[in-house]
PDB file of N, CA and C in Angstrom:
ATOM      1  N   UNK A   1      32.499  66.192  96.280  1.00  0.00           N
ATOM      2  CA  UNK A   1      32.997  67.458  95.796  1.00  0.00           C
ATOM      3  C   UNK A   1      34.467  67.343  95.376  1.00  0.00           C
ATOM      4  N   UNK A   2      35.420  66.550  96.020  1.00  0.00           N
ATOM      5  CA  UNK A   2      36.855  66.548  95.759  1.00  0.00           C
ATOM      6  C   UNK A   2      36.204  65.960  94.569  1.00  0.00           C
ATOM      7  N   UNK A   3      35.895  65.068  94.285  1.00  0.00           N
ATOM      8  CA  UNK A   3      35.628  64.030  93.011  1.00  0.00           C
ATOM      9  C   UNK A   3      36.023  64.873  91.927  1.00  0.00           C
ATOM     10  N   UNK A   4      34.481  65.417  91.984  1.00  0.00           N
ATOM     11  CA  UNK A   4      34.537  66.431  90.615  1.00  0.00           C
ATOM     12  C   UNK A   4      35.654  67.176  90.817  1.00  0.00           C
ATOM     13  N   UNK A   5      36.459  67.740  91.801  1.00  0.00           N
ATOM     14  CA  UNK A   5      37.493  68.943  90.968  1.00  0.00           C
ATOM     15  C   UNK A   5      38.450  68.545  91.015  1.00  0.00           C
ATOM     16  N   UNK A   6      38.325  67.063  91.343  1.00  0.00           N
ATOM     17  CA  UNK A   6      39.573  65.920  90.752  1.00  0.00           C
ATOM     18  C   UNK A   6      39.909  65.905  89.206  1.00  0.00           C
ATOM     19  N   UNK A   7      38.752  65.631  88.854  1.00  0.00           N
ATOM     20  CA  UNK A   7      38.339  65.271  87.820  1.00  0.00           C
ATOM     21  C   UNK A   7      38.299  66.380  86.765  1.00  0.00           C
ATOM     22  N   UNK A   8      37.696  67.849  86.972  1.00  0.00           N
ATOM     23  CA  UNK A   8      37.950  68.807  86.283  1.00  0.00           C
ATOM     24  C   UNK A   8      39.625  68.839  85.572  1.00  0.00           C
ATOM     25  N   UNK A   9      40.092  69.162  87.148  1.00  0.00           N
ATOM     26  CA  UNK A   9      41.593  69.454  86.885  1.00  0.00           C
ATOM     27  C   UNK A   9      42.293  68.312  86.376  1.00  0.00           C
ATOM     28  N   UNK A  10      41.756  67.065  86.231  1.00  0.00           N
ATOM     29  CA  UNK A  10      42.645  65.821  85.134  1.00  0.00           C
ATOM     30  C   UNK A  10      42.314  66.038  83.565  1.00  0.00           C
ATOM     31  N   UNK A  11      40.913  66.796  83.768  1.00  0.00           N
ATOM     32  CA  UNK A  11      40.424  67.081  82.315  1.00  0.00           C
ATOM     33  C   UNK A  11      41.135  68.168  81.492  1.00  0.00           C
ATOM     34  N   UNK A  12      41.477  68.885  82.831  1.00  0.00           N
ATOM     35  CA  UNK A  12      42.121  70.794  82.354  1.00  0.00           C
ATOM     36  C   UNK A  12      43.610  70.085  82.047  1.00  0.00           C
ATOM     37  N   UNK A  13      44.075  68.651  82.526  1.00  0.00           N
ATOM     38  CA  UNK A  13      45.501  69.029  82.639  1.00  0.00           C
ATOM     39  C   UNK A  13      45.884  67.945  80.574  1.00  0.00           C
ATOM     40  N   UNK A  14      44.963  67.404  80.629  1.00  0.00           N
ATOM     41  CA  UNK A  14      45.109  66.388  79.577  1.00  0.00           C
ATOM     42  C   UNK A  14      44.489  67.477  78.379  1.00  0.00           C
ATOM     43  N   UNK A  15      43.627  68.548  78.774  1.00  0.00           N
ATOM     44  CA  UNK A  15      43.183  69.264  77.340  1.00  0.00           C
ATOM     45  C   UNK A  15      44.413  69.835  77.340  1.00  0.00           C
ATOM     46  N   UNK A  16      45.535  70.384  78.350  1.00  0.00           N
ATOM     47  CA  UNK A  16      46.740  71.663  77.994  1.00  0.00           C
ATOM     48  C   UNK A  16      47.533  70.339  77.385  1.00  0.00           C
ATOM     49  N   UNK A  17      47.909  69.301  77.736  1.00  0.00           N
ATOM     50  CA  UNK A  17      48.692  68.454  77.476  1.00  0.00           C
ATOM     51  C   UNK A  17      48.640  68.130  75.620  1.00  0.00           C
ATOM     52  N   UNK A  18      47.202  68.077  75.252  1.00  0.00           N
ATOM     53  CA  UNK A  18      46.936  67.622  73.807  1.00  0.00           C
ATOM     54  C   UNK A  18      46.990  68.672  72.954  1.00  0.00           C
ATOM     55  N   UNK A  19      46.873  69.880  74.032  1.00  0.00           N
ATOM     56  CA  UNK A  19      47.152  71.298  73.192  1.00  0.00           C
ATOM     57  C   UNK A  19      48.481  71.645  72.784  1.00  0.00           C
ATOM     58  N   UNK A  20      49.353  71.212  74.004  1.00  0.00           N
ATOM     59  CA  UNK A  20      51.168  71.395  73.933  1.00  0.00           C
ATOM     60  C   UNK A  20      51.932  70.495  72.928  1.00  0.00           C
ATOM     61  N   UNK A  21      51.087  69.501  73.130  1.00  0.00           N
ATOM     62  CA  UNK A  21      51.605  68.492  71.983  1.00  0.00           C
ATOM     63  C   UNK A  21      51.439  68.503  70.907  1.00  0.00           C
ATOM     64  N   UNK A  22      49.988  69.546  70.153  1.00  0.00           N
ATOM     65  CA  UNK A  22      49.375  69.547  69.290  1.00  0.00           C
ATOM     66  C   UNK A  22      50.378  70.951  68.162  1.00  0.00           C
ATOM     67  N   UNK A  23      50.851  71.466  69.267  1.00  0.00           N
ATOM     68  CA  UNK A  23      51.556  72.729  68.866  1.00  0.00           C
ATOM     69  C   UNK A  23      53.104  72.506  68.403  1.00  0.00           C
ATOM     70  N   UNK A  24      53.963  71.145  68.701  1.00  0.00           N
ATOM     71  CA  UNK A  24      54.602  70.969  68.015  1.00  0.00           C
ATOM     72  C   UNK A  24      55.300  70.890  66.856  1.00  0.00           C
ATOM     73  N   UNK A  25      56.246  71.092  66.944  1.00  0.00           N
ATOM     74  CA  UNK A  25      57.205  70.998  65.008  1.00  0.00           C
ATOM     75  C   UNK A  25      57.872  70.625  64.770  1.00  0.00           C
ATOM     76  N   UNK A  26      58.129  69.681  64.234  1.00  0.00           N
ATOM     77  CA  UNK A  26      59.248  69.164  63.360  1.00  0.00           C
ATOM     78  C   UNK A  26      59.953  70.429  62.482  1.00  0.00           C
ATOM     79  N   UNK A  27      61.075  70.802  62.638  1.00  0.00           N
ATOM     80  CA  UNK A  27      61.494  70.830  61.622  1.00  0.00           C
ATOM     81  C   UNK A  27      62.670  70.262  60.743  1.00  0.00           C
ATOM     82  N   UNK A  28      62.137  70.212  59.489  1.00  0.00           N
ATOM     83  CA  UNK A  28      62.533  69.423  58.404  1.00  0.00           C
ATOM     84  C   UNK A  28      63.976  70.412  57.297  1.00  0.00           C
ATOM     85  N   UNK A  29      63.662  71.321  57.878  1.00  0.00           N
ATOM     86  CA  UNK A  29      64.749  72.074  56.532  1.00  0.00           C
ATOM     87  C   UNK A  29      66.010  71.386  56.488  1.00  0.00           C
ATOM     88  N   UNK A  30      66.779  71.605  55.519  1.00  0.00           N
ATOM     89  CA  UNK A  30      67.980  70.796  55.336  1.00  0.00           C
ATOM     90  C   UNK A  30      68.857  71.880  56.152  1.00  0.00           C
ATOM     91  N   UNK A  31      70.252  71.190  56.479  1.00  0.00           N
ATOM     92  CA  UNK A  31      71.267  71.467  56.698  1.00  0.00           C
ATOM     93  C   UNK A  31      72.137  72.790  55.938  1.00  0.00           C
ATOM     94  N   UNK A  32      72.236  72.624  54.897  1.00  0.00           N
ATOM     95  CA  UNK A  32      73.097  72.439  53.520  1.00  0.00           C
ATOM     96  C   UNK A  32      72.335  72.198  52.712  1.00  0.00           C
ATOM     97  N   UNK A  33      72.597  73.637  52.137  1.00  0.00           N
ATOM     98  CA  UNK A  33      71.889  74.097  50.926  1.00  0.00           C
ATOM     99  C   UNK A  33      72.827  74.464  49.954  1.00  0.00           C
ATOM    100  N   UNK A  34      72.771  73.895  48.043  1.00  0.00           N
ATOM    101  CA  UNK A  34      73.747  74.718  47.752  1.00  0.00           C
ATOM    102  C   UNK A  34      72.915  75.850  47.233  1.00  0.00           C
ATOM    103  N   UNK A  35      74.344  77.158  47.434  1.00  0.00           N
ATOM    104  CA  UNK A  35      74.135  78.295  46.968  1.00  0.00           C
ATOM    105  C   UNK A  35      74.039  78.834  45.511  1.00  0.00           C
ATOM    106  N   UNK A  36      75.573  77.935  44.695  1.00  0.00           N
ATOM    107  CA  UNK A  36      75.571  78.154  43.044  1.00  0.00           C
ATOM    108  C   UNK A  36      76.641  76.822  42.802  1.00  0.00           C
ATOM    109  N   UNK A  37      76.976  76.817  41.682  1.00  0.00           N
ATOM    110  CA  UNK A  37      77.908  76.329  40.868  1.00  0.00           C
ATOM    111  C   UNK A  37      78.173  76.958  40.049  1.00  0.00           C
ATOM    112  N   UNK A  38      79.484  76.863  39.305  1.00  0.00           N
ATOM    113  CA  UNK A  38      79.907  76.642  38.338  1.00  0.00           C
ATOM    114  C   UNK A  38      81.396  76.011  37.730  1.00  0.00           C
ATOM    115  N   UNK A  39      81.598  76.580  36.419  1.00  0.00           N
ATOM    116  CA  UNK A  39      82.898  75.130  35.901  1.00  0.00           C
ATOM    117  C   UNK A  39      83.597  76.596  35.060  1.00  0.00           C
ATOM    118  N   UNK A  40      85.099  76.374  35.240  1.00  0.00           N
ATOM    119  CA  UNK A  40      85.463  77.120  33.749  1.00  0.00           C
ATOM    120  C   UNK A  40      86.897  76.290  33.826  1.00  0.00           C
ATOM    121  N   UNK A  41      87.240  76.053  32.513  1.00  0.00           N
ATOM    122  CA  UNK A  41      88.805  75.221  32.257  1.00  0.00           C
ATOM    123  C   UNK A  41      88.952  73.827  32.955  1.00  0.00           C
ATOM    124  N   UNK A  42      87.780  72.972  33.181  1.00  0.00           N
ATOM    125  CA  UNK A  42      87.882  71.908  33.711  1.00  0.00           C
ATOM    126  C   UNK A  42      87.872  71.610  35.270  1.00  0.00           C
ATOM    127  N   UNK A  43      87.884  73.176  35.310  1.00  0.00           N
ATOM    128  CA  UNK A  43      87.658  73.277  37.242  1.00  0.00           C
ATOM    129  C   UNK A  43      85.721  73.184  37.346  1.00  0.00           C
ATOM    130  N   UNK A  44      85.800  72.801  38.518  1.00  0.00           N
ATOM    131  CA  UNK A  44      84.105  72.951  39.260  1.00  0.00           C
ATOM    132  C   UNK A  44      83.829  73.572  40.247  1.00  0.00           C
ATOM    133  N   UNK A  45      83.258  73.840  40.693  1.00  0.00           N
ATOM    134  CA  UNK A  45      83.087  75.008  41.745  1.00  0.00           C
ATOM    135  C   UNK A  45      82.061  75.151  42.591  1.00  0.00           C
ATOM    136  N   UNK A  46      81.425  74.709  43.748  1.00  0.00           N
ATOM    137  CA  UNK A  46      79.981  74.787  44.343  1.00  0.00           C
ATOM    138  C   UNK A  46      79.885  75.389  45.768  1.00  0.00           C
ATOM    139  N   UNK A  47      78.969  76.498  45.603  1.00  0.00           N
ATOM    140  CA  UNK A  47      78.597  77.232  47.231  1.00  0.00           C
ATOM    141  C   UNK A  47      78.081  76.284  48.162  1.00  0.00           C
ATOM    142  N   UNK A  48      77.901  75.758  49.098  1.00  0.00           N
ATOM    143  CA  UNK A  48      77.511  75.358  49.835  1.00  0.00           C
ATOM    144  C   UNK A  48      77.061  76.619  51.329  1.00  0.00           C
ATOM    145  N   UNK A  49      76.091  76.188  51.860  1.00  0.00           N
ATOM    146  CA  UNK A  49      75.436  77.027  53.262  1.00  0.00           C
ATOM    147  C   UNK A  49      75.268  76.327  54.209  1.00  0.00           C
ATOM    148  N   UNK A  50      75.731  75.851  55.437  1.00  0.00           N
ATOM    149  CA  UNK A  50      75.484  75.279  56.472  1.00  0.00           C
ATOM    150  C   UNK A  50      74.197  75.890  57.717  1.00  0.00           C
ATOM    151  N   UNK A  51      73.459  75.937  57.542  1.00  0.00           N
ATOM    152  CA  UNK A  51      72.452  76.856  58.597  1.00  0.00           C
ATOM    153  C   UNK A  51      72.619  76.567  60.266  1.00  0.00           C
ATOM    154  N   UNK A  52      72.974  75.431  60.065  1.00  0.00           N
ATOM    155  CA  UNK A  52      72.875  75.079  61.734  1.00  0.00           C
ATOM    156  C   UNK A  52      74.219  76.031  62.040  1.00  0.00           C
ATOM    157  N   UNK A  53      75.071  75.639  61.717  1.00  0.00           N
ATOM    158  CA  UNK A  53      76.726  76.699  62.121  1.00  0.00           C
ATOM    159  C   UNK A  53      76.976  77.769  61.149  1.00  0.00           C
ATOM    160  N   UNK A  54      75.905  78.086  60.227  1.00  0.00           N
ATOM    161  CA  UNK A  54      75.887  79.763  59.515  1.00  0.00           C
ATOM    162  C   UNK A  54      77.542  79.792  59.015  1.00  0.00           C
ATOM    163  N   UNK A  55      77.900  78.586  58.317  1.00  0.00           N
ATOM    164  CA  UNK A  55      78.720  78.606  57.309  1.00  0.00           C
ATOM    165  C   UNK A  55      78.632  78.518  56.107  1.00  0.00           C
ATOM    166  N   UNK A  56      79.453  79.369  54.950  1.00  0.00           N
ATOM    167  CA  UNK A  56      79.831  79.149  53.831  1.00  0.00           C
ATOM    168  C   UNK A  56      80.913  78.300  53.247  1.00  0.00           C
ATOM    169  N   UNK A  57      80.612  77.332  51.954  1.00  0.00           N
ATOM    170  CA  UNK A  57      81.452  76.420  52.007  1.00  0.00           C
ATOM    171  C   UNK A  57      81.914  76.607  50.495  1.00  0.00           C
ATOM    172  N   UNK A  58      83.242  76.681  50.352  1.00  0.00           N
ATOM    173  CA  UNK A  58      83.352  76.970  48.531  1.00  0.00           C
ATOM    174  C   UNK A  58      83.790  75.066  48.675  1.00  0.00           C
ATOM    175  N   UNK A  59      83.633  74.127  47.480  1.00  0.00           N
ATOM    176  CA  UNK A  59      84.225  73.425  47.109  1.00  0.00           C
ATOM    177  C   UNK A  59      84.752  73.062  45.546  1.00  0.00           C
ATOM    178  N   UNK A  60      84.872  72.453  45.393  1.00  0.00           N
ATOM    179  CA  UNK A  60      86.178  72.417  44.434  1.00  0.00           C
ATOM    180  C   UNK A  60      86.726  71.054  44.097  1.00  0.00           C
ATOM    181  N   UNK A  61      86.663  70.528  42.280  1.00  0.00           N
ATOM    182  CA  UNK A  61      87.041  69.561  41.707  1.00  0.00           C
ATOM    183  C   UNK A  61      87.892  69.841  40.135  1.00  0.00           C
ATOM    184  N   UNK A  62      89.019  69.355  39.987  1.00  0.00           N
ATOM    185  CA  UNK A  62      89.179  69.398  38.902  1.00  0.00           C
ATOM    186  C   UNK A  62      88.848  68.056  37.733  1.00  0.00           C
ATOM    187  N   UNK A  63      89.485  68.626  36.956  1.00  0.00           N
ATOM    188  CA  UNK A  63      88.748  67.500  34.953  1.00  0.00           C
ATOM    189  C   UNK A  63      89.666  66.126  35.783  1.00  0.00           C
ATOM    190  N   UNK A  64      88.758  65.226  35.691  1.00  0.00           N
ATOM    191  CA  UNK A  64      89.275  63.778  35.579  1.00  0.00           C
ATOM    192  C   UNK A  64      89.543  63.491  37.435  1.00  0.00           C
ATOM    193  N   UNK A  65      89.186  64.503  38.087  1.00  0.00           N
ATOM    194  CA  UNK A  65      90.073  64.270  39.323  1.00  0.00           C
ATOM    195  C   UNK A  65      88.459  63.494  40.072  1.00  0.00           C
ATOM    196  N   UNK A  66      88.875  62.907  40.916  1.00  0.00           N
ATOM    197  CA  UNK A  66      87.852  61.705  41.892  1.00  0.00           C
ATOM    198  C   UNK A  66      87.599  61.927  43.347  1.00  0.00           C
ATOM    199  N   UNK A  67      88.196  63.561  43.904  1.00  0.00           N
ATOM    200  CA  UNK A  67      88.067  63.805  44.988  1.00  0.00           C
ATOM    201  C   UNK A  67      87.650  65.172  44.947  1.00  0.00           C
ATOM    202  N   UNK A  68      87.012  66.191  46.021  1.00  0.00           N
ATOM    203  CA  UNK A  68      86.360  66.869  46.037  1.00  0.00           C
ATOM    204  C   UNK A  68      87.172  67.860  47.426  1.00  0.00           C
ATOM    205  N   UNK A  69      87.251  68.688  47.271  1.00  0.00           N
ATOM    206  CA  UNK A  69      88.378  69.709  48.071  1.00  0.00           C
ATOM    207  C   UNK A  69      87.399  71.204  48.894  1.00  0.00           C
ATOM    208  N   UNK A  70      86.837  70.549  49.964  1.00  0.00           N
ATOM    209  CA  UNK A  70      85.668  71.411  50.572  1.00  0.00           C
ATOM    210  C   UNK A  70      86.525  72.290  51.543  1.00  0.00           C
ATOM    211  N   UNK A  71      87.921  72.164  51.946  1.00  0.00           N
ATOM    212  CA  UNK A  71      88.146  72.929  53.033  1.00  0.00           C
ATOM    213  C   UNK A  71      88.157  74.489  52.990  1.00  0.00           C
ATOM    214  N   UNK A  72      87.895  75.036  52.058  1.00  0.00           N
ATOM    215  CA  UNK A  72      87.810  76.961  52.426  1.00  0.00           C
ATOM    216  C   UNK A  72      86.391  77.087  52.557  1.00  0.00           C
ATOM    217  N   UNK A  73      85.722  77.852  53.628  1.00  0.00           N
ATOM    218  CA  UNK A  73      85.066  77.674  54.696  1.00  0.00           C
ATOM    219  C   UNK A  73      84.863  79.295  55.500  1.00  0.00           C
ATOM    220  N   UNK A  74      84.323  80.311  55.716  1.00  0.00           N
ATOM    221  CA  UNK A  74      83.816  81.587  56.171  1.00  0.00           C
ATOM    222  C   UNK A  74      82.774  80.948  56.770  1.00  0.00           C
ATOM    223  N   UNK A  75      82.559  81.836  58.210  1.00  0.00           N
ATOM    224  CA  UNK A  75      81.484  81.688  58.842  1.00  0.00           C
ATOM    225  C   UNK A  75      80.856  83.260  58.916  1.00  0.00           C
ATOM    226  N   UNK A  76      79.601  83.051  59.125  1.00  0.00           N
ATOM    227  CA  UNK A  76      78.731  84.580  58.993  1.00  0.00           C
ATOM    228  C   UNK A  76      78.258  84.886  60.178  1.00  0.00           C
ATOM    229  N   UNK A  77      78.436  85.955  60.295  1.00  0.00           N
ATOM    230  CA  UNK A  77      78.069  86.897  61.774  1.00  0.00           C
ATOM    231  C   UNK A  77      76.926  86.944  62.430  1.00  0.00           C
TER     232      UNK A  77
END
């Protein structure tokens, strides 16, 4: 008699186990998303969204320039 309700309850504990595991998620969404761009007079301009820390990111390049100027930065409530 122990046998079997040994055995039940290894069966009950490995079906919740394949069920808990089965119910898992990855998730995959990105980080950083951009929001828009745009350019006027040789300037560039791009929204950026951070989801994990629910920030907004303006960045910023000018004509010919080789570096990229991300620091103005709002966070959302």
């Amino acid at each position: 008699m122990i046998k079997i309700a040994a055995s039940v309850l290894m069966a009950a504990c490995a079906g919740y186990g394949l069920h808990a595991f089965g119910q898992g998620r990855l998730d995959a969404r990105p980080t950083v998303v951009t929001i828009g761009s745009s350019s006027s007079n040789g300037m560039s301009f791009a929204w950026l969204y951070d989801s994990t820390e629910r920030t907004v990111y303006l960045c910023r390049t000018g004509q010919g320039a080789n570096t990229v100027d991300c620091s103005a930065k709002t966070t959302l409530p």
